[in-house]
PDB file of N, CA and C in Angstrom:
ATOM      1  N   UNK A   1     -98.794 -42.929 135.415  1.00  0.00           N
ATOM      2  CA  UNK A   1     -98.335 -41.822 134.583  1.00  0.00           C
ATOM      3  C   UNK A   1     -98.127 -42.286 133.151  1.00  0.00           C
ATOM      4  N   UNK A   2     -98.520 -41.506 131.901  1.00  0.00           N
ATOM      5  CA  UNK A   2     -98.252 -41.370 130.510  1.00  0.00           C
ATOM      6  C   UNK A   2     -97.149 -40.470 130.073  1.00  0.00           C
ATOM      7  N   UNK A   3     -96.248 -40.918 129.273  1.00  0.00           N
ATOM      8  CA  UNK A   3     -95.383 -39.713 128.605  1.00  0.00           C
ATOM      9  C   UNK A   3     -95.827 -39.881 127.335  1.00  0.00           C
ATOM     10  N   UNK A   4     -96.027 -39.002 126.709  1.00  0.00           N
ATOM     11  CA  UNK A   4     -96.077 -38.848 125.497  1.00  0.00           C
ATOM     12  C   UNK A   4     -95.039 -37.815 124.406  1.00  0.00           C
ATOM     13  N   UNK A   5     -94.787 -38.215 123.420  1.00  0.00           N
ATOM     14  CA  UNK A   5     -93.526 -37.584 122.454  1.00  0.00           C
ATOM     15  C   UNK A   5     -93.906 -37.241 121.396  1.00  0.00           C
ATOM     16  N   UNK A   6     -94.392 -36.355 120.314  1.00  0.00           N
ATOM     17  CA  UNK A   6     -94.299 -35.913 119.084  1.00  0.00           C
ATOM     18  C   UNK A   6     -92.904 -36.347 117.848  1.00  0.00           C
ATOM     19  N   UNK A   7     -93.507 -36.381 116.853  1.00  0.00           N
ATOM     20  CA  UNK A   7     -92.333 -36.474 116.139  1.00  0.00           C
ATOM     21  C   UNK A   7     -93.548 -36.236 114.303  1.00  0.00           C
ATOM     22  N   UNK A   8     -92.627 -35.482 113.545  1.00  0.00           N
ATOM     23  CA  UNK A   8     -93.301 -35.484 112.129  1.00  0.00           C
ATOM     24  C   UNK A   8     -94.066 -33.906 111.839  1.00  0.00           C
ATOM     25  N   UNK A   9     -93.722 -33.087 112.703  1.00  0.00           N
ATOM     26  CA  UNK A   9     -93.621 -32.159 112.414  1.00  0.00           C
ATOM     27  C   UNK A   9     -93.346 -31.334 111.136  1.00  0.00           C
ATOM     28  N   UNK A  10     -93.497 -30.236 110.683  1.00  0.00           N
ATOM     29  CA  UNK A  10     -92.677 -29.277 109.814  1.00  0.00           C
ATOM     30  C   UNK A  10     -93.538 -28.867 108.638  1.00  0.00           C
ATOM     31  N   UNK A  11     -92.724 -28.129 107.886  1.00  0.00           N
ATOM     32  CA  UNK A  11     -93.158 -26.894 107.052  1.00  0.00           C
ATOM     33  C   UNK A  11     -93.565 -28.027 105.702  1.00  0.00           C
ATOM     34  N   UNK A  12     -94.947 -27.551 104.907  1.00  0.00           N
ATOM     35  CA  UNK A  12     -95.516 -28.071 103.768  1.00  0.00           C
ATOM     36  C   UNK A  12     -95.885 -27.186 102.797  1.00  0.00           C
ATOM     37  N   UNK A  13     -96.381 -26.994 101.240  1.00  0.00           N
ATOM     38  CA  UNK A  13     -96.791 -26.615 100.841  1.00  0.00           C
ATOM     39  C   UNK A  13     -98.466 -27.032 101.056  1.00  0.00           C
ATOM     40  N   UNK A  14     -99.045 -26.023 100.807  1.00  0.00           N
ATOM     41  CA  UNK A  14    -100.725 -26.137 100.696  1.00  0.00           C
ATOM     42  C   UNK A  14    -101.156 -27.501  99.589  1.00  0.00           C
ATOM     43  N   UNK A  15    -101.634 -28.471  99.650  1.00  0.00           N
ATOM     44  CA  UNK A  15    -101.796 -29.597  99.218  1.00  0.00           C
ATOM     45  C   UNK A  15    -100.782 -30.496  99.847  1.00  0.00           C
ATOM     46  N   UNK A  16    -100.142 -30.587 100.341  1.00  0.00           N
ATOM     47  CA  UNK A  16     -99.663 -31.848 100.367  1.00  0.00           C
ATOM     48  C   UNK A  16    -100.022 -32.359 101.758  1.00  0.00           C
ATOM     49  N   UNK A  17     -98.954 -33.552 102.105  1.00  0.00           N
ATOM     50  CA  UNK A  17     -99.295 -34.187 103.233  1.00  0.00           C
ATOM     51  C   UNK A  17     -98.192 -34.189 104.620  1.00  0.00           C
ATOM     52  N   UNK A  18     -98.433 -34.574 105.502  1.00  0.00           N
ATOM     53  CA  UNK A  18     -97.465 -34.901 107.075  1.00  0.00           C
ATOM     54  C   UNK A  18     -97.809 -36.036 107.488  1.00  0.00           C
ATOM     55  N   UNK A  19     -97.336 -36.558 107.971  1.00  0.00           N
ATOM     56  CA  UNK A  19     -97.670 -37.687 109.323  1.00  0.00           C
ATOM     57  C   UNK A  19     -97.006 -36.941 110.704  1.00  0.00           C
ATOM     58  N   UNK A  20     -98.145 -37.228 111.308  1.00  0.00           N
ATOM     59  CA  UNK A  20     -97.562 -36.506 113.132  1.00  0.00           C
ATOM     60  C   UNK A  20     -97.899 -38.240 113.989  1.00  0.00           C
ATOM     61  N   UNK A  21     -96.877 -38.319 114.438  1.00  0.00           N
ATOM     62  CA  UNK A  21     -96.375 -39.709 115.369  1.00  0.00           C
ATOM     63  C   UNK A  21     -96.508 -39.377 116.607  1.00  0.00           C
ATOM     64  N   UNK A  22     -96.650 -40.289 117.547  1.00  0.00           N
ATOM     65  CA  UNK A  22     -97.021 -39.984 119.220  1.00  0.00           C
ATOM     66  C   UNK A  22     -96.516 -40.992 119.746  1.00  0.00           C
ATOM     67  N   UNK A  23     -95.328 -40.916 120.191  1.00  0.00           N
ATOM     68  CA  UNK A  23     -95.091 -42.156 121.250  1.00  0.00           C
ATOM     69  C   UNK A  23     -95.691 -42.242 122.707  1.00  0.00           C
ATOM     70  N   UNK A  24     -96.443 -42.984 123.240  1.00  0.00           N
ATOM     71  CA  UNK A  24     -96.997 -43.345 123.778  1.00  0.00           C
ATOM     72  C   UNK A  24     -95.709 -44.519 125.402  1.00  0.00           C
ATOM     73  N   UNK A  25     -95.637 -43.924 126.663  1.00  0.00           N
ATOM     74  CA  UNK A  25     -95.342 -44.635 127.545  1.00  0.00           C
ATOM     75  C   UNK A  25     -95.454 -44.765 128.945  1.00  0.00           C
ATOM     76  N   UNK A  26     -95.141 -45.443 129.880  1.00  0.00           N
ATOM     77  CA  UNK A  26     -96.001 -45.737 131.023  1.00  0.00           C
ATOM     78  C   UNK A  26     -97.497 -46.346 130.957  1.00  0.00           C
ATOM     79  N   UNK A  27     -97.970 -46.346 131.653  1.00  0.00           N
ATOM     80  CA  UNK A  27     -99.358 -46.821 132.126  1.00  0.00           C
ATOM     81  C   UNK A  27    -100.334 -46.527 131.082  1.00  0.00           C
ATOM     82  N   UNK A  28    -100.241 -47.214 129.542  1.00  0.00           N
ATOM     83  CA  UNK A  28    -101.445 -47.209 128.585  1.00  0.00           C
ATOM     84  C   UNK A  28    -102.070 -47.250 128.519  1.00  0.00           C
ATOM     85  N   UNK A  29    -102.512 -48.766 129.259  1.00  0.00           N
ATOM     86  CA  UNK A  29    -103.256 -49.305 129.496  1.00  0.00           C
ATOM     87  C   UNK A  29    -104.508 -48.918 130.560  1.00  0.00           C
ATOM     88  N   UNK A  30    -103.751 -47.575 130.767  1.00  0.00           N
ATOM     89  CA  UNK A  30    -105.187 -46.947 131.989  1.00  0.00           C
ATOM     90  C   UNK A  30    -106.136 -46.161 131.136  1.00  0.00           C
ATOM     91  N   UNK A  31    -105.472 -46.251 129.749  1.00  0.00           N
ATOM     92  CA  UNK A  31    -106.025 -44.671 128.912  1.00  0.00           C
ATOM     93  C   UNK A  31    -107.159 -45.414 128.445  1.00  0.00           C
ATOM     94  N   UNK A  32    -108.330 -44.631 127.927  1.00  0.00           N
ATOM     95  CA  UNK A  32    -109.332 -45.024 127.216  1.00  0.00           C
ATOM     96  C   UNK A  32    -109.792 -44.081 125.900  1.00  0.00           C
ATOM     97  N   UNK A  33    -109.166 -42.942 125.885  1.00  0.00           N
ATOM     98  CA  UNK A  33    -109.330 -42.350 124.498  1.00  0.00           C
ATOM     99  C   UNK A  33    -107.773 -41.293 124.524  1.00  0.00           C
ATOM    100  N   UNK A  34    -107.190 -41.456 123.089  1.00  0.00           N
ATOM    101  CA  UNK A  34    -106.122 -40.448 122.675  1.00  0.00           C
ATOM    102  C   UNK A  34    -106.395 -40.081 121.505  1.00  0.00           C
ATOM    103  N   UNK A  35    -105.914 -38.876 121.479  1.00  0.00           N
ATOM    104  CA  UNK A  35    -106.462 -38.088 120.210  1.00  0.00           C
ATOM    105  C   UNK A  35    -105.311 -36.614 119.979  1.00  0.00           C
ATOM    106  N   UNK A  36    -105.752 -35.800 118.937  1.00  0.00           N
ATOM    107  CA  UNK A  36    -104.673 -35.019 118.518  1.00  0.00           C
ATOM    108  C   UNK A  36    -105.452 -33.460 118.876  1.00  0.00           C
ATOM    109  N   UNK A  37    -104.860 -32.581 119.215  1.00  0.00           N
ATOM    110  CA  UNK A  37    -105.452 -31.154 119.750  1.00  0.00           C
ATOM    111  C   UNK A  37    -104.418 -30.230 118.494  1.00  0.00           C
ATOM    112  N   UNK A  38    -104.593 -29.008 118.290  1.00  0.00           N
ATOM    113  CA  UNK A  38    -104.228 -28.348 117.930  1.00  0.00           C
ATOM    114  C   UNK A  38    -104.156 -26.407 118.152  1.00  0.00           C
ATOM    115  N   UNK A  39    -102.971 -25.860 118.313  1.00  0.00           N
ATOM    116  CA  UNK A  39    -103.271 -24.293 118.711  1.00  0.00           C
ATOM    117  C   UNK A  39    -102.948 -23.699 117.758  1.00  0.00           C
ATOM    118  N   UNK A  40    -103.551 -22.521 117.295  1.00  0.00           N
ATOM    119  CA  UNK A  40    -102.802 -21.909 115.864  1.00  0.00           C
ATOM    120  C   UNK A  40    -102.725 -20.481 117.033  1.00  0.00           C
ATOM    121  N   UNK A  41    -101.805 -19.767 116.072  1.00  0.00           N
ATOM    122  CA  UNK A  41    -100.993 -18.231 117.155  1.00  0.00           C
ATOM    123  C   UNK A  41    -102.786 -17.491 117.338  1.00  0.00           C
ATOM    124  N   UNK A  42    -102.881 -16.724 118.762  1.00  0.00           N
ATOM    125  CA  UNK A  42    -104.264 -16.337 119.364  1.00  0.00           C
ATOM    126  C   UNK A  42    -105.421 -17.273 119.486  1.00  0.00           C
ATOM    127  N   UNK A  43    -105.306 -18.385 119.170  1.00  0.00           N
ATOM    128  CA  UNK A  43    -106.669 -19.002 118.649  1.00  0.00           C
ATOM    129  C   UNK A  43    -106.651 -20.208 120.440  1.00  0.00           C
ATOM    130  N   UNK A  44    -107.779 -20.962 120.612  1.00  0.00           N
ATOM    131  CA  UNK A  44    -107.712 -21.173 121.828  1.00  0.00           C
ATOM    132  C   UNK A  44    -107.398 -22.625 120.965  1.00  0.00           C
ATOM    133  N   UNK A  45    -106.933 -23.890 121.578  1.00  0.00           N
ATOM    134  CA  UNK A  45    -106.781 -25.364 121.495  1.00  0.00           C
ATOM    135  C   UNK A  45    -107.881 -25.836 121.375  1.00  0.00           C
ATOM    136  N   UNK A  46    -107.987 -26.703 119.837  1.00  0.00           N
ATOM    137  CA  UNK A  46    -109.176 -27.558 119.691  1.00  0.00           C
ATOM    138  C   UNK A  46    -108.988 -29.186 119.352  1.00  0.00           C
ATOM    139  N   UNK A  47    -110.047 -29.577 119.496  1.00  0.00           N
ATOM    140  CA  UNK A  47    -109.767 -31.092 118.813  1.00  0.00           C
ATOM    141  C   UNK A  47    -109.490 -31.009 117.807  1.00  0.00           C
ATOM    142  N   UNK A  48    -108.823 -31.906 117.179  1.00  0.00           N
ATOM    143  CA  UNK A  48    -108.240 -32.299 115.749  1.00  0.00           C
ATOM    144  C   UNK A  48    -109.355 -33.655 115.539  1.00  0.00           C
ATOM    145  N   UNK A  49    -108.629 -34.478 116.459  1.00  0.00           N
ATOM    146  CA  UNK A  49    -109.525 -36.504 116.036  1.00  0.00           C
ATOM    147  C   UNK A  49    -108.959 -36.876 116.875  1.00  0.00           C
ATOM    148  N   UNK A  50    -109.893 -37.806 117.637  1.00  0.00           N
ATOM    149  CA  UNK A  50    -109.552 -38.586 118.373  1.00  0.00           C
ATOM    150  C   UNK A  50    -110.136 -39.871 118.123  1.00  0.00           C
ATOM    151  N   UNK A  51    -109.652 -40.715 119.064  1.00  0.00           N
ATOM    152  CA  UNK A  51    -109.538 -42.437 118.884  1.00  0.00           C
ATOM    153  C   UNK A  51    -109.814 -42.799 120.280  1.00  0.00           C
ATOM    154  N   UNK A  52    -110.690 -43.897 120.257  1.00  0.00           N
ATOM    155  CA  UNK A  52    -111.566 -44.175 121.627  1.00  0.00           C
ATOM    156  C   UNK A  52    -111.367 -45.338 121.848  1.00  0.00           C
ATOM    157  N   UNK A  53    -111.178 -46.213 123.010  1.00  0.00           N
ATOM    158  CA  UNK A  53    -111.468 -47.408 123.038  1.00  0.00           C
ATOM    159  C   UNK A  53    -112.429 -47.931 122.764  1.00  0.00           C
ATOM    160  N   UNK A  54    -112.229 -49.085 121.896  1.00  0.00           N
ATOM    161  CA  UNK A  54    -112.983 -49.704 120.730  1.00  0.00           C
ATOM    162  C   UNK A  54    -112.687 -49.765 119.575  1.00  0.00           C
ATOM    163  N   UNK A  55    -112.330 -48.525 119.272  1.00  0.00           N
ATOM    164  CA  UNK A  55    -111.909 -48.340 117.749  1.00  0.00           C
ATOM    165  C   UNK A  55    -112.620 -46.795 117.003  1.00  0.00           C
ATOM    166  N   UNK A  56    -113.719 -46.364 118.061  1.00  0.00           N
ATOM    167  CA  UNK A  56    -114.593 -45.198 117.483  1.00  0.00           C
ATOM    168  C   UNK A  56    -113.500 -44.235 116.979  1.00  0.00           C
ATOM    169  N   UNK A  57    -113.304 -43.359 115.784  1.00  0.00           N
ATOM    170  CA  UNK A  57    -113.169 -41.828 116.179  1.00  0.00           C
ATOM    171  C   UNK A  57    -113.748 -41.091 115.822  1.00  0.00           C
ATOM    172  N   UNK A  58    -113.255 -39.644 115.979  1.00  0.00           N
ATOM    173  CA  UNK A  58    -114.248 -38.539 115.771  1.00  0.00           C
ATOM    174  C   UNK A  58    -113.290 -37.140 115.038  1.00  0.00           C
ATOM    175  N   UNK A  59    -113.382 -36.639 114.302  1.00  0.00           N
ATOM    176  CA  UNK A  59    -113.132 -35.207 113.591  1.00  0.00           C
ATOM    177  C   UNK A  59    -113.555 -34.540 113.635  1.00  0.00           C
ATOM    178  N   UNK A  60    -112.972 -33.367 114.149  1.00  0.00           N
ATOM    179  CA  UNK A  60    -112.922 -32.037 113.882  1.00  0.00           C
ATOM    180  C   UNK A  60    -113.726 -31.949 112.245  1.00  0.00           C
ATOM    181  N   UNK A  61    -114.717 -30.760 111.953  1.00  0.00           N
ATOM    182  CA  UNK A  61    -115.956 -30.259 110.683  1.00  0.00           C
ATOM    183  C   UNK A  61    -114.745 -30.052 109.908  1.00  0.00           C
ATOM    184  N   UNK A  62    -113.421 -29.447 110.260  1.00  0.00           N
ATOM    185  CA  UNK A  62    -112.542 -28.560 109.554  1.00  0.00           C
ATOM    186  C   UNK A  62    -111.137 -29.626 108.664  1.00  0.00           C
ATOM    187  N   UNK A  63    -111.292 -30.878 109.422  1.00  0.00           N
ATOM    188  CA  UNK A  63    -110.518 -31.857 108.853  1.00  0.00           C
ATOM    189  C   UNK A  63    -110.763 -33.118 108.461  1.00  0.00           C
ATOM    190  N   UNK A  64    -112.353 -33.162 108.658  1.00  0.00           N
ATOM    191  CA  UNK A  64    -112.805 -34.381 107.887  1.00  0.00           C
ATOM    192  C   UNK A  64    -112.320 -34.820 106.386  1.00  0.00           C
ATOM    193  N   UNK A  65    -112.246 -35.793 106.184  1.00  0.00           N
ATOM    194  CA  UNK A  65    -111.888 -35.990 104.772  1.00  0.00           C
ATOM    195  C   UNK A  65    -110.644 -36.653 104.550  1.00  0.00           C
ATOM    196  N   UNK A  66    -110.036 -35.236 105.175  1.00  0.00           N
ATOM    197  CA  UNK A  66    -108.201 -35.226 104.924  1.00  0.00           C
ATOM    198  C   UNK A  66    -107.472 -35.667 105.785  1.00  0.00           C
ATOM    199  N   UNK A  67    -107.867 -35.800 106.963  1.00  0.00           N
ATOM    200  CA  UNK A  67    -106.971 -36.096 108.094  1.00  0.00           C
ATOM    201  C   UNK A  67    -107.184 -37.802 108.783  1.00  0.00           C
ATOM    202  N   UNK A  68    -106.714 -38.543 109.437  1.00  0.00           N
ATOM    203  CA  UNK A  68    -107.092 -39.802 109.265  1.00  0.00           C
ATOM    204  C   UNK A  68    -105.904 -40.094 110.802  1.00  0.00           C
ATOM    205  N   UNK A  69    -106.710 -40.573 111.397  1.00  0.00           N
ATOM    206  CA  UNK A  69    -106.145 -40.832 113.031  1.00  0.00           C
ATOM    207  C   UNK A  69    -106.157 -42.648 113.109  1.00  0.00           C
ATOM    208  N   UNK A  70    -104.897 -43.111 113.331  1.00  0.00           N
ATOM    209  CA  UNK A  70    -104.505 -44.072 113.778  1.00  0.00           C
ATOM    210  C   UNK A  70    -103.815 -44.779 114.977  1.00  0.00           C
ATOM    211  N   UNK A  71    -104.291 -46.084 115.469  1.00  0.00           N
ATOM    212  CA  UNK A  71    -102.764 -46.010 116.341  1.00  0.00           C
ATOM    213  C   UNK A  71    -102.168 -47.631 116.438  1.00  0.00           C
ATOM    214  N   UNK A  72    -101.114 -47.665 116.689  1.00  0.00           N
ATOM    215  CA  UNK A  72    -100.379 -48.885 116.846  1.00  0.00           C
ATOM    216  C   UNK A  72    -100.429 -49.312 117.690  1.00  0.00           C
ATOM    217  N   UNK A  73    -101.067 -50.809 118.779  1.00  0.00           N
ATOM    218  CA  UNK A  73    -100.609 -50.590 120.261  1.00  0.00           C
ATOM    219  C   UNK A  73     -99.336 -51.664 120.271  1.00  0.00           C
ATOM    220  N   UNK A  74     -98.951 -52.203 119.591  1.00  0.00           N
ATOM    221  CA  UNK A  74     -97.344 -52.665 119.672  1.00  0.00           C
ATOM    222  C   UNK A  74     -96.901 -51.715 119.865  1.00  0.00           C
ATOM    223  N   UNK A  75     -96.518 -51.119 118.654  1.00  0.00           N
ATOM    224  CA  UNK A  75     -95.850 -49.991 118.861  1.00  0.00           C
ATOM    225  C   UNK A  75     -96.238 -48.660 119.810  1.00  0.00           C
ATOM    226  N   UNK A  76     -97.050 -48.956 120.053  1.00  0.00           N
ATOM    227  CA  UNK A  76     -97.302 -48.352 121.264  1.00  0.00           C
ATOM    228  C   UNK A  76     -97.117 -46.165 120.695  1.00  0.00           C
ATOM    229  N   UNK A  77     -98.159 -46.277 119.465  1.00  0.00           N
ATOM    230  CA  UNK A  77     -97.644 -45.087 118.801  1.00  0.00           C
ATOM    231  C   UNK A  77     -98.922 -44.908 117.872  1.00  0.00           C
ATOM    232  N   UNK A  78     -99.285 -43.316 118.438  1.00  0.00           N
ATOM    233  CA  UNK A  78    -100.726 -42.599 117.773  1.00  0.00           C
ATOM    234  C   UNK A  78    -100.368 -42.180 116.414  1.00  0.00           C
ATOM    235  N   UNK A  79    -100.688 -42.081 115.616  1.00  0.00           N
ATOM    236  CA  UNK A  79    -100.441 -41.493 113.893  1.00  0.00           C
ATOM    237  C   UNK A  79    -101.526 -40.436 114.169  1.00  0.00           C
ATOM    238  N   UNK A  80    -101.042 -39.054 113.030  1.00  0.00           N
ATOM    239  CA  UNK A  80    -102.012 -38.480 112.213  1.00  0.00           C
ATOM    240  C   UNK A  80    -102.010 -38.096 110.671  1.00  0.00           C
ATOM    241  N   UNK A  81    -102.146 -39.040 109.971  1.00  0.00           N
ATOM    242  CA  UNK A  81    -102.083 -38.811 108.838  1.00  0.00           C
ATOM    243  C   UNK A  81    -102.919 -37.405 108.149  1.00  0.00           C
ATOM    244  N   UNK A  82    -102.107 -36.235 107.888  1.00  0.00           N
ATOM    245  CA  UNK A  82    -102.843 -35.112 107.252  1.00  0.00           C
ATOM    246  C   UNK A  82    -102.623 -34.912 105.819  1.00  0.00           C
ATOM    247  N   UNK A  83    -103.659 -34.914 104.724  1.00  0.00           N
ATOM    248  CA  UNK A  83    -103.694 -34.678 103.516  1.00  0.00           C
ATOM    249  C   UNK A  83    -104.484 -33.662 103.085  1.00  0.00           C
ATOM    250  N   UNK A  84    -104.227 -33.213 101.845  1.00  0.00           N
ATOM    251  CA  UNK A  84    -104.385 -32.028 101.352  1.00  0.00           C
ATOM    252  C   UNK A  84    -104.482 -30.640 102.140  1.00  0.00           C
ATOM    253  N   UNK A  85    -103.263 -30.356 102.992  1.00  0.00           N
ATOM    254  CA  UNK A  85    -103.213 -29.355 103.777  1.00  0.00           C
ATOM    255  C   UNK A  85    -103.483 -27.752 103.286  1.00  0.00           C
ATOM    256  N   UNK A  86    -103.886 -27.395 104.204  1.00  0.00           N
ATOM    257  CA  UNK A  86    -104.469 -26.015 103.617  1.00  0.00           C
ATOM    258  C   UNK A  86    -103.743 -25.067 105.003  1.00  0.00           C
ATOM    259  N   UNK A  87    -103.438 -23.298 104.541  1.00  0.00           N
ATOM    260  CA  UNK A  87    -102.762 -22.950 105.161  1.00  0.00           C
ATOM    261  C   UNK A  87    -103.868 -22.033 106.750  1.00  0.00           C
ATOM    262  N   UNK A  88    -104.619 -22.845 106.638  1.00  0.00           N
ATOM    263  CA  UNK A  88    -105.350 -22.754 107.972  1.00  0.00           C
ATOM    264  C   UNK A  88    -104.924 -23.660 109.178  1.00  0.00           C
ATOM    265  N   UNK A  89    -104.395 -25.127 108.522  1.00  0.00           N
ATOM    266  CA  UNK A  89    -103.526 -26.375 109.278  1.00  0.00           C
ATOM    267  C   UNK A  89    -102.745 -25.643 110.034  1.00  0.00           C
ATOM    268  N   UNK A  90    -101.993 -24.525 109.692  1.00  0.00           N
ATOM    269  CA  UNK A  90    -101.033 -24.411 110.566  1.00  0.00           C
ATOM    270  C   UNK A  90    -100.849 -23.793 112.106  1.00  0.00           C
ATOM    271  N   UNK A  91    -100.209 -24.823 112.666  1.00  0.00           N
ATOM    272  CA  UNK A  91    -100.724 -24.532 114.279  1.00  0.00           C
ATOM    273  C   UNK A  91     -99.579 -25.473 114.776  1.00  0.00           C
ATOM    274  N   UNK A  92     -99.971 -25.546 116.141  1.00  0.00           N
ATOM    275  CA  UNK A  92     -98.650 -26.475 117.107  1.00  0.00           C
ATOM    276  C   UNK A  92    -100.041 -27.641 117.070  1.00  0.00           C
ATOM    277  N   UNK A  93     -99.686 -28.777 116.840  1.00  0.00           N
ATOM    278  CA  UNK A  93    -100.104 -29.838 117.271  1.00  0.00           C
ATOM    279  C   UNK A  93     -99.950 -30.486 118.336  1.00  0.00           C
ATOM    280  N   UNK A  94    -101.212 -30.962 119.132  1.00  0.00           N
ATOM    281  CA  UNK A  94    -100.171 -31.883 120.645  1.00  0.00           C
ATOM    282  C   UNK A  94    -100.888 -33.075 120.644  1.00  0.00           C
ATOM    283  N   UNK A  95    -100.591 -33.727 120.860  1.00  0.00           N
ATOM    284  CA  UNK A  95    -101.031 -35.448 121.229  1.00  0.00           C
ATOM    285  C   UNK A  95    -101.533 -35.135 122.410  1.00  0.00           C
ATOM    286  N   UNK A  96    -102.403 -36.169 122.777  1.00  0.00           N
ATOM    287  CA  UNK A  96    -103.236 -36.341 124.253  1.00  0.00           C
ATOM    288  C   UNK A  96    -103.728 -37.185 124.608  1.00  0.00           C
ATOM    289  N   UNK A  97    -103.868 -37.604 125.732  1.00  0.00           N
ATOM    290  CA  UNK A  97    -104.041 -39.092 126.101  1.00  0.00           C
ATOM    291  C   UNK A  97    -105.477 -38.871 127.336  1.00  0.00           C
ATOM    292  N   UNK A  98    -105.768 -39.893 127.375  1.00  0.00           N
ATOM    293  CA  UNK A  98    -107.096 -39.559 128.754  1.00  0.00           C
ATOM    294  C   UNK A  98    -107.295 -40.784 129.371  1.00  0.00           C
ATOM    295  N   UNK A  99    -107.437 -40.707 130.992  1.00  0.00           N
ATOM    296  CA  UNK A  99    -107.710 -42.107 131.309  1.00  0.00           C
ATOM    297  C   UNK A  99    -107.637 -41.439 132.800  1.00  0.00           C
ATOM    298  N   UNK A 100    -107.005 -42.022 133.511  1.00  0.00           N
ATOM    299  CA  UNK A 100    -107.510 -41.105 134.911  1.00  0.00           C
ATOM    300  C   UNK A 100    -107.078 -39.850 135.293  1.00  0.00           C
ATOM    301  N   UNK A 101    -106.369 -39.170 134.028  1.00  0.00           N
ATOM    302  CA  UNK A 101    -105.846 -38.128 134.275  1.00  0.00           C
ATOM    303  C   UNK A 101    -105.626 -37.807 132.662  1.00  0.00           C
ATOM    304  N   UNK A 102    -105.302 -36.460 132.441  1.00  0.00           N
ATOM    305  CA  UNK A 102    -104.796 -35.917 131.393  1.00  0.00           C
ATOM    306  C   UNK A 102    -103.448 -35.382 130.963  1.00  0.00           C
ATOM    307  N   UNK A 103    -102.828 -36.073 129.655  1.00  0.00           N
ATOM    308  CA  UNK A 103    -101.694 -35.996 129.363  1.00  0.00           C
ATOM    309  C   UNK A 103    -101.326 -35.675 128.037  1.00  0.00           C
ATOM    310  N   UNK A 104    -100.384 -34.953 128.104  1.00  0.00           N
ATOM    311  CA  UNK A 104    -100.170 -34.122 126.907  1.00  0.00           C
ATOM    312  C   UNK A 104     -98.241 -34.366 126.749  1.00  0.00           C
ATOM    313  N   UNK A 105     -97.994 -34.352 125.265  1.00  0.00           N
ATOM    314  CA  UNK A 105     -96.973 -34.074 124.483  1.00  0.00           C
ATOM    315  C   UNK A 105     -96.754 -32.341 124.599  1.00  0.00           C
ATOM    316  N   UNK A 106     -95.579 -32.083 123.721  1.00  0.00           N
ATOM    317  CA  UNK A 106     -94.573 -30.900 124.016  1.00  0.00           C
ATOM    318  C   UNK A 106     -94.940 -30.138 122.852  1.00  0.00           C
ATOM    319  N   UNK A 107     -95.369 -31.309 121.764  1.00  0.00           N
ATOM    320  CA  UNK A 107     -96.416 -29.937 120.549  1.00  0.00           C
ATOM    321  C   UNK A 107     -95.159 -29.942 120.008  1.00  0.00           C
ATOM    322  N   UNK A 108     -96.008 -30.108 118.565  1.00  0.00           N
ATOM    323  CA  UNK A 108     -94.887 -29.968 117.207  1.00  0.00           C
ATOM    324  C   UNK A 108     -95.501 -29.126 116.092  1.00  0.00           C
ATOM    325  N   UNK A 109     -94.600 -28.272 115.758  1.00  0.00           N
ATOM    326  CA  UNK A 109     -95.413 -26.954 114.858  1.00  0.00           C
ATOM    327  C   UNK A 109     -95.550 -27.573 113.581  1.00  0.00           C
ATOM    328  N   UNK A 110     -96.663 -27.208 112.603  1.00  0.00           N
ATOM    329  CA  UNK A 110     -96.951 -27.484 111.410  1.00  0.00           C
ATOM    330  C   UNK A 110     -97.216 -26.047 110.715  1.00  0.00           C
ATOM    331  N   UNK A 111     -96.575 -26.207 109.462  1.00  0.00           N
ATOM    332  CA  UNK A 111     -96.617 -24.868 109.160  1.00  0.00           C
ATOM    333  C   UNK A 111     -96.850 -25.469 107.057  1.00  0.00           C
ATOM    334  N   UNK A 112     -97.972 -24.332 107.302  1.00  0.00           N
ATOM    335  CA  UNK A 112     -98.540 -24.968 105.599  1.00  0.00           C
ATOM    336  C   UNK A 112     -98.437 -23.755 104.743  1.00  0.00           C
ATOM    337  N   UNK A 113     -97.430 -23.636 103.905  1.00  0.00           N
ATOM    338  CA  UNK A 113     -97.793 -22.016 102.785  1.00  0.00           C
ATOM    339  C   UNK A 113     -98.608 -22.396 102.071  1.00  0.00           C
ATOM    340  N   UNK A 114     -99.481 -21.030 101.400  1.00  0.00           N
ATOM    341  CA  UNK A 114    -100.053 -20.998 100.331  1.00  0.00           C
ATOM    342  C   UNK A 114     -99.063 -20.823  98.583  1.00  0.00           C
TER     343      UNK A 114
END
């Protein structure tokens, strides 16, 4: 089993930036790719970026550029660095983990004015 935790949430103006944090625990070491999903109100859950074993990742057409996926494995903790936010960003974010099963965080809202 994985638990995973959000943290870095909250309200921005249009340009600026967030960091969204993922603590990462239990059985890590089973995972082979974690990455960041996102829901905005009606809209269905999509990828954001994810991070693969090895080092690959991959972005979402809609956040290339600006958004920048990291992770710590000391710290045992996923980053998403988001820049120049635009008020389309705003949505619940969830962390996610994959490896013999699928695991998800509790989702932390991001909310971007124009």
């Amino acid at each position: 089993q994985v638990q995973l935790v959000e943290f870095g949430g909250g309200s921005v103006q249009a340009g600026g930036s967030l960091r969204l944090s993922c603590v990462a625990s239990g059985n890590i070491f089973t995972l082979n790719a974690v990455g960041w999903f996102r829901q905005a109100p009606g809209k269905e859950r999509e990828l954001v970026a994810a991070l693969f074993q090895g080092g690959t990742t991959n972005y979402a057409d809609s956040v290339k550029g600006r958004f920048t996926i990291s992770g710590d494995i000391a710290k045992q903790t996923l980053y998403l660095q988001m820049n120049s936010l635009k008020p389309e960003d705003t949505a619940v974010y969830y962390c996610a983990a994959t490896g013999r099963d699928w695991y998800w965080g509790q989702g932390t809202q991001v909310t971007v004015s124009s």
